[in-house]
C-alpha atoms as a PDB file:
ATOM      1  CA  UNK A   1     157.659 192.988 -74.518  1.00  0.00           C
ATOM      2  CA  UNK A   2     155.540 190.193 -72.487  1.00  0.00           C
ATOM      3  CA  UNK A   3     156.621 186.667 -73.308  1.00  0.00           C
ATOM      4  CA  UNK A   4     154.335 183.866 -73.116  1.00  0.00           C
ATOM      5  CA  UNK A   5     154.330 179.946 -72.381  1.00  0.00           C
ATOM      6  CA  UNK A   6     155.637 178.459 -75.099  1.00  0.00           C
ATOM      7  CA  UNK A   7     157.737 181.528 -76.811  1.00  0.00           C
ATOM      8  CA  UNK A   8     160.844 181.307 -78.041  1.00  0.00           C
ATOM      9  CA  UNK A   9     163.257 182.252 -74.962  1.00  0.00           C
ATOM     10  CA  UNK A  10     165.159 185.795 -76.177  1.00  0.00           C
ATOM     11  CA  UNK A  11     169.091 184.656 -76.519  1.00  0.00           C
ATOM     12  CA  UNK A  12     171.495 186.316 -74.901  1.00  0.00           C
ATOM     13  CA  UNK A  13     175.394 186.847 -73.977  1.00  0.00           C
ATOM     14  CA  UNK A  14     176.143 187.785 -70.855  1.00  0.00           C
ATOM     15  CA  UNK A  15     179.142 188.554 -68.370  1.00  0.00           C
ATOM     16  CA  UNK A  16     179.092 185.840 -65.442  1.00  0.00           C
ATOM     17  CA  UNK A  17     180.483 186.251 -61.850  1.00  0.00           C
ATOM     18  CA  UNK A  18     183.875 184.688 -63.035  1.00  0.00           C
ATOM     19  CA  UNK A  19     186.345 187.225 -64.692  1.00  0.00           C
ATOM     20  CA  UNK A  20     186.242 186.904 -68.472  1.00  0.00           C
ATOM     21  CA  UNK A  21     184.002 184.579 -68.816  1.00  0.00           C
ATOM     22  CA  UNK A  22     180.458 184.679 -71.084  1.00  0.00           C
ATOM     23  CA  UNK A  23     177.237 182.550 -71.169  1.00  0.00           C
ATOM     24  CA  UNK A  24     175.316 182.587 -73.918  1.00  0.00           C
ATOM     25  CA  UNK A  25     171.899 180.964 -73.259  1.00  0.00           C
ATOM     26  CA  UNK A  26     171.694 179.035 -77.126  1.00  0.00           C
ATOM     27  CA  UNK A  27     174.666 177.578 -75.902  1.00  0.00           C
ATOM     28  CA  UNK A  28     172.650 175.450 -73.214  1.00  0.00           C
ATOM     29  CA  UNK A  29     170.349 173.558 -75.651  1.00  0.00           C
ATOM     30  CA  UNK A  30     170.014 169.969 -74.638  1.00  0.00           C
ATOM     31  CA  UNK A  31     169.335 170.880 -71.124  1.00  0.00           C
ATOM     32  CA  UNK A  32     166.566 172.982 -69.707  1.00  0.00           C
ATOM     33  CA  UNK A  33     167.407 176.143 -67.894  1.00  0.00           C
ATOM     34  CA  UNK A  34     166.083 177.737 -64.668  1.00  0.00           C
ATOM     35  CA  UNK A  35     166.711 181.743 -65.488  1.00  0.00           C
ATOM     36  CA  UNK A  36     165.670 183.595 -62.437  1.00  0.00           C
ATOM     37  CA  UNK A  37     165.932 187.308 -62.281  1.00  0.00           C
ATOM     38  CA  UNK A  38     166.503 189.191 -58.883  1.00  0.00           C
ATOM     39  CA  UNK A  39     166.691 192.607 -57.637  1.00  0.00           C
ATOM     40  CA  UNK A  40     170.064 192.535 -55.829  1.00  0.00           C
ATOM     41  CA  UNK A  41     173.215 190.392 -54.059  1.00  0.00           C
ATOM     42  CA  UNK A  42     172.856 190.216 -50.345  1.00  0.00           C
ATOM     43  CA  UNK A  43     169.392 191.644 -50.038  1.00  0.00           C
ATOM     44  CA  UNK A  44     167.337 189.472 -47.578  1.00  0.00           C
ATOM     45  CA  UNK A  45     164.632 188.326 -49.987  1.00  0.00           C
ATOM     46  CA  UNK A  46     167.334 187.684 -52.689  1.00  0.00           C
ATOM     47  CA  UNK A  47     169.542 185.470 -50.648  1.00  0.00           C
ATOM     48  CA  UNK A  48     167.097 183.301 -49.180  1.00  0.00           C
ATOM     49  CA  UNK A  49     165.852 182.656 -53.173  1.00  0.00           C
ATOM     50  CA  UNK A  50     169.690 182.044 -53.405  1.00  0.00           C
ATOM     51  CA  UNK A  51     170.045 179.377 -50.939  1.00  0.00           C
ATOM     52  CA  UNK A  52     166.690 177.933 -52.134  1.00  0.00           C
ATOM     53  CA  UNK A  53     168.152 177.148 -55.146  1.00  0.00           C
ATOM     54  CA  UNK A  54     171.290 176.053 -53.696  1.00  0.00           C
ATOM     55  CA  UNK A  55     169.803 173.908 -51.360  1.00  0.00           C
ATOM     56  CA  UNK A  56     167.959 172.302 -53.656  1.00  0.00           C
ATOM     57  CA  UNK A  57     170.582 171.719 -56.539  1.00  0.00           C
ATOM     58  CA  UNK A  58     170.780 167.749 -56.797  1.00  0.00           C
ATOM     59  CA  UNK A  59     166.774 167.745 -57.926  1.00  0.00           C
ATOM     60  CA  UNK A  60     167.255 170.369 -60.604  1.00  0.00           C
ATOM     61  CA  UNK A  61     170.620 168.359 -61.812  1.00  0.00           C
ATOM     62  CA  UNK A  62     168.784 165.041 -61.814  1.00  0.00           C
ATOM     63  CA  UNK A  63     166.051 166.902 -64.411  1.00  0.00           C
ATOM     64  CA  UNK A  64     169.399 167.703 -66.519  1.00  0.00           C
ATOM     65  CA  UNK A  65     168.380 171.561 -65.126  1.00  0.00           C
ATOM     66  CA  UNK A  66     170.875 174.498 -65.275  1.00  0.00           C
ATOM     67  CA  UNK A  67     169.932 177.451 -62.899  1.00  0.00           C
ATOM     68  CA  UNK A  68     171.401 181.068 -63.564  1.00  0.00           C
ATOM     69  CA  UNK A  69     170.457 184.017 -61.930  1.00  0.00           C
ATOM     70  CA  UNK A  70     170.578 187.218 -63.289  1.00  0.00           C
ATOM     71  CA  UNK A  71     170.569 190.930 -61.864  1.00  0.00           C
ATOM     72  CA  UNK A  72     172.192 194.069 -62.165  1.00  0.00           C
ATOM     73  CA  UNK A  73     174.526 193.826 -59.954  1.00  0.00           C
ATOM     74  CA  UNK A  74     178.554 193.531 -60.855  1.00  0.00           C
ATOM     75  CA  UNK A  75     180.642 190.952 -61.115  1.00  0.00           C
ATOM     76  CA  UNK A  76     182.641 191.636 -58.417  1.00  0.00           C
ATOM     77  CA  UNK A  77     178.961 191.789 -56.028  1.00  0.00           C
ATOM     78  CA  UNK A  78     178.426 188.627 -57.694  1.00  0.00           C
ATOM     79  CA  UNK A  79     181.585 186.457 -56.738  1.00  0.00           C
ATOM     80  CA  UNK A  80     181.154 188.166 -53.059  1.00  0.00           C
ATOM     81  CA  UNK A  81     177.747 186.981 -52.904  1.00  0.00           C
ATOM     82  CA  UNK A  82     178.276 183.321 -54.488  1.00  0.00           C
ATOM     83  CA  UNK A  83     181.499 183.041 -52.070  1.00  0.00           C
ATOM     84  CA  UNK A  84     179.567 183.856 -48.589  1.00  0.00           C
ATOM     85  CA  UNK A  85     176.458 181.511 -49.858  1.00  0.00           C
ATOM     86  CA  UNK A  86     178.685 178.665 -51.514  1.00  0.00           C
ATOM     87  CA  UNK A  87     176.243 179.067 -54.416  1.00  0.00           C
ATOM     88  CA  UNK A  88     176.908 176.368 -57.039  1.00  0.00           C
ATOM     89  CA  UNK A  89     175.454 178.261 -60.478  1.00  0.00           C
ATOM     90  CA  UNK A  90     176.335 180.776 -62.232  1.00  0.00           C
ATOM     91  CA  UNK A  91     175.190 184.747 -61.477  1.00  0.00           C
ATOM     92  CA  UNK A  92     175.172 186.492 -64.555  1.00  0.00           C
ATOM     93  CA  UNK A  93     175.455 190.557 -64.545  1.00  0.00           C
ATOM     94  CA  UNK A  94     172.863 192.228 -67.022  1.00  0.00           C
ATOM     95  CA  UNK A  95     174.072 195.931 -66.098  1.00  0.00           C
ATOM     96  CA  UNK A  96     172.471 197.964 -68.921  1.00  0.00           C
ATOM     97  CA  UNK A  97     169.002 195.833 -67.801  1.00  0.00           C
ATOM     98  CA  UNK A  98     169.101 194.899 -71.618  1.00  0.00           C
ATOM     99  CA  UNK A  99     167.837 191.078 -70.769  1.00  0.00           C
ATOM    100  CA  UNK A 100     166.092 191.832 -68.226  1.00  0.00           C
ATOM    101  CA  UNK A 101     164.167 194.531 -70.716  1.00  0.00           C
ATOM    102  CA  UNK A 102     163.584 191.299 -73.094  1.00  0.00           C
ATOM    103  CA  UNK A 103     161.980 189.492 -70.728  1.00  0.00           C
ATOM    104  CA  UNK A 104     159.743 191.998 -69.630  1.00  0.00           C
ATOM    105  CA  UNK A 105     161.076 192.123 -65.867  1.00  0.00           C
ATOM    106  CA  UNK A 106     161.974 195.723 -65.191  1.00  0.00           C
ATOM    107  CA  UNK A 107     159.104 197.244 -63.351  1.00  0.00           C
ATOM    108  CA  UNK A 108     158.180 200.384 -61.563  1.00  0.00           C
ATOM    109  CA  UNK A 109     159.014 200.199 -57.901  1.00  0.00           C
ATOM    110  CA  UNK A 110     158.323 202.366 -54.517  1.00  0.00           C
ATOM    111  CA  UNK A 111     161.234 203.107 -52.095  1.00  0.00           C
ATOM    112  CA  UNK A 112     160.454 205.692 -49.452  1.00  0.00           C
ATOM    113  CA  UNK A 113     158.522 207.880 -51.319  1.00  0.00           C
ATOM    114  CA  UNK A 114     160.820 207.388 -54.752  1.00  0.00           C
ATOM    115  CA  UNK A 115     159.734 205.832 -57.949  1.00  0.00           C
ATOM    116  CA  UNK A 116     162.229 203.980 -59.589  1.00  0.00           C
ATOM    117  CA  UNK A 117     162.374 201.082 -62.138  1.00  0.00           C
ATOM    118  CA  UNK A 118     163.920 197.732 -60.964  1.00  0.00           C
ATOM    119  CA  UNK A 119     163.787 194.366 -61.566  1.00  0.00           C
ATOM    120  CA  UNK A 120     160.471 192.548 -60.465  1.00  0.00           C
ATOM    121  CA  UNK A 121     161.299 189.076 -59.040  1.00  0.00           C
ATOM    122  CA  UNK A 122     160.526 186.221 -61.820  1.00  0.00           C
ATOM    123  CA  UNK A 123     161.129 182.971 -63.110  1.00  0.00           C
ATOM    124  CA  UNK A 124     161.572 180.915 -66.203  1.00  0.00           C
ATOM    125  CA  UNK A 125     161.894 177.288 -66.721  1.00  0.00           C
ATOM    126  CA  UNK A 126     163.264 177.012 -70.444  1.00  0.00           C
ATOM    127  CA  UNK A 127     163.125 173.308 -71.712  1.00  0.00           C
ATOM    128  CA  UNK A 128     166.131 171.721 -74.186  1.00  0.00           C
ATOM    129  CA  UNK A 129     164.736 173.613 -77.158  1.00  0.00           C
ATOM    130  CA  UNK A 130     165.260 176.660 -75.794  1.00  0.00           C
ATOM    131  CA  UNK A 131     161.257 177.343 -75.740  1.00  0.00           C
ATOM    132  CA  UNK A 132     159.585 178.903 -72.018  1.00  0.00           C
ATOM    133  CA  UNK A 133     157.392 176.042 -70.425  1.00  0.00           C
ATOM    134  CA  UNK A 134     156.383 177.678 -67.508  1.00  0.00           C
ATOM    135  CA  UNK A 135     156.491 181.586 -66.228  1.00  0.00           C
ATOM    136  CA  UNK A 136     156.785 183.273 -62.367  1.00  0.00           C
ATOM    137  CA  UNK A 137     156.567 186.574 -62.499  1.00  0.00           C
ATOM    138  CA  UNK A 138     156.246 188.868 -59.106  1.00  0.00           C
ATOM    139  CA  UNK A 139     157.482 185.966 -57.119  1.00  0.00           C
ATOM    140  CA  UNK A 140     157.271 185.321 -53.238  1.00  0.00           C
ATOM    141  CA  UNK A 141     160.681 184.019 -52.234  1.00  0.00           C
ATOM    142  CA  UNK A 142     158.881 181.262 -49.865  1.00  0.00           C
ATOM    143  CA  UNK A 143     157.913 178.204 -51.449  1.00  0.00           C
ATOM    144  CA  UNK A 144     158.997 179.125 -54.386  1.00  0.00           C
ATOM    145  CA  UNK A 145     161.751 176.868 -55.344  1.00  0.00           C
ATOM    146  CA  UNK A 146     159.615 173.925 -54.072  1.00  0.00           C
ATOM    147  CA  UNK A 147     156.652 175.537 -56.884  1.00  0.00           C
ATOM    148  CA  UNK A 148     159.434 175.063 -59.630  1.00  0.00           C
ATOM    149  CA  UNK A 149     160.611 171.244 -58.457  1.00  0.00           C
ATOM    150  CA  UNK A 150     157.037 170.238 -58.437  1.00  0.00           C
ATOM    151  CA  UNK A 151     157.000 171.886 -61.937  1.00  0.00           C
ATOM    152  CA  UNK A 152     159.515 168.654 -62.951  1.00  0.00           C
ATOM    153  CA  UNK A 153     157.373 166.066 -60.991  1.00  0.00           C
END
């Protein structure tokens, strides 16, 4: 499924990096919603995207922005990760790839010779009505944080 600029963001449920605890993404209406997808915890490209966003929390909370990440990785991964990284949003584990299916995100991938699917880097900004505004698929980690704050300006 390819989703577009100004579809209807596909709801979901999903397990965060705190025990027992859900997100569903209808749940967020009123704010807008930075859902970034990632291959996996503690991976070089993926942390530096991490601390991006981390670093950069107080102009995503001034646009009344919540950013969750999303990858395949466990909850327990997840908590590790967010602890070393003092990451202040939510990781959210999609371990079946079911959302990350929905929004078109799992892609073929080369590893030493091996084919394999994974999860291609990408970003959505989702505004208060839960509709995508703006799409970054196959992203470069470097500048691109600053690409989604000038996004708000």
């Amino acid at each position: 499924m390819t989703l577009n600029i100004g579809d209807q963001a596909p709801d979901f449920t999903l397990p965060t990096d705190q025990e027992n605890i859900d997100i569903t993404l209808s749940d967020l209406r009123g704010k807008k919603v930075i859902l970034y997808f990632y291959p996996k915890d503690n991976t070089p490209g993926c942390t530096q995207e991490a601390c991006d966003f981390r670093d950069n929390m107080p102009a995503f909370e001034k646009q009344n922005t919540v950013v969750l990440g999303i990858s395949k990785d466990n909850s327990k991964n997840h908590t590790k990760f967010k602890e070393k990284y003092e990451l202040p949003f939510t990781l959210l584990v999609d371990a079946n790839a079911d959302v990350c299916e929905a929004y078109g995100v799992v892609d073929k991938k080369n590893m030493f010779g091996k084919t394999f699917l994974g999860i291609s880097r990408s970003t959505f900004l989702i505004d208060e009505k839960g509709i995508i505004r703006q799409i970054w698929r196959k992203v470069k980690v470097s500048g691109h944080v600053e690409q989604i704050i000038h996004e708000f300006s």
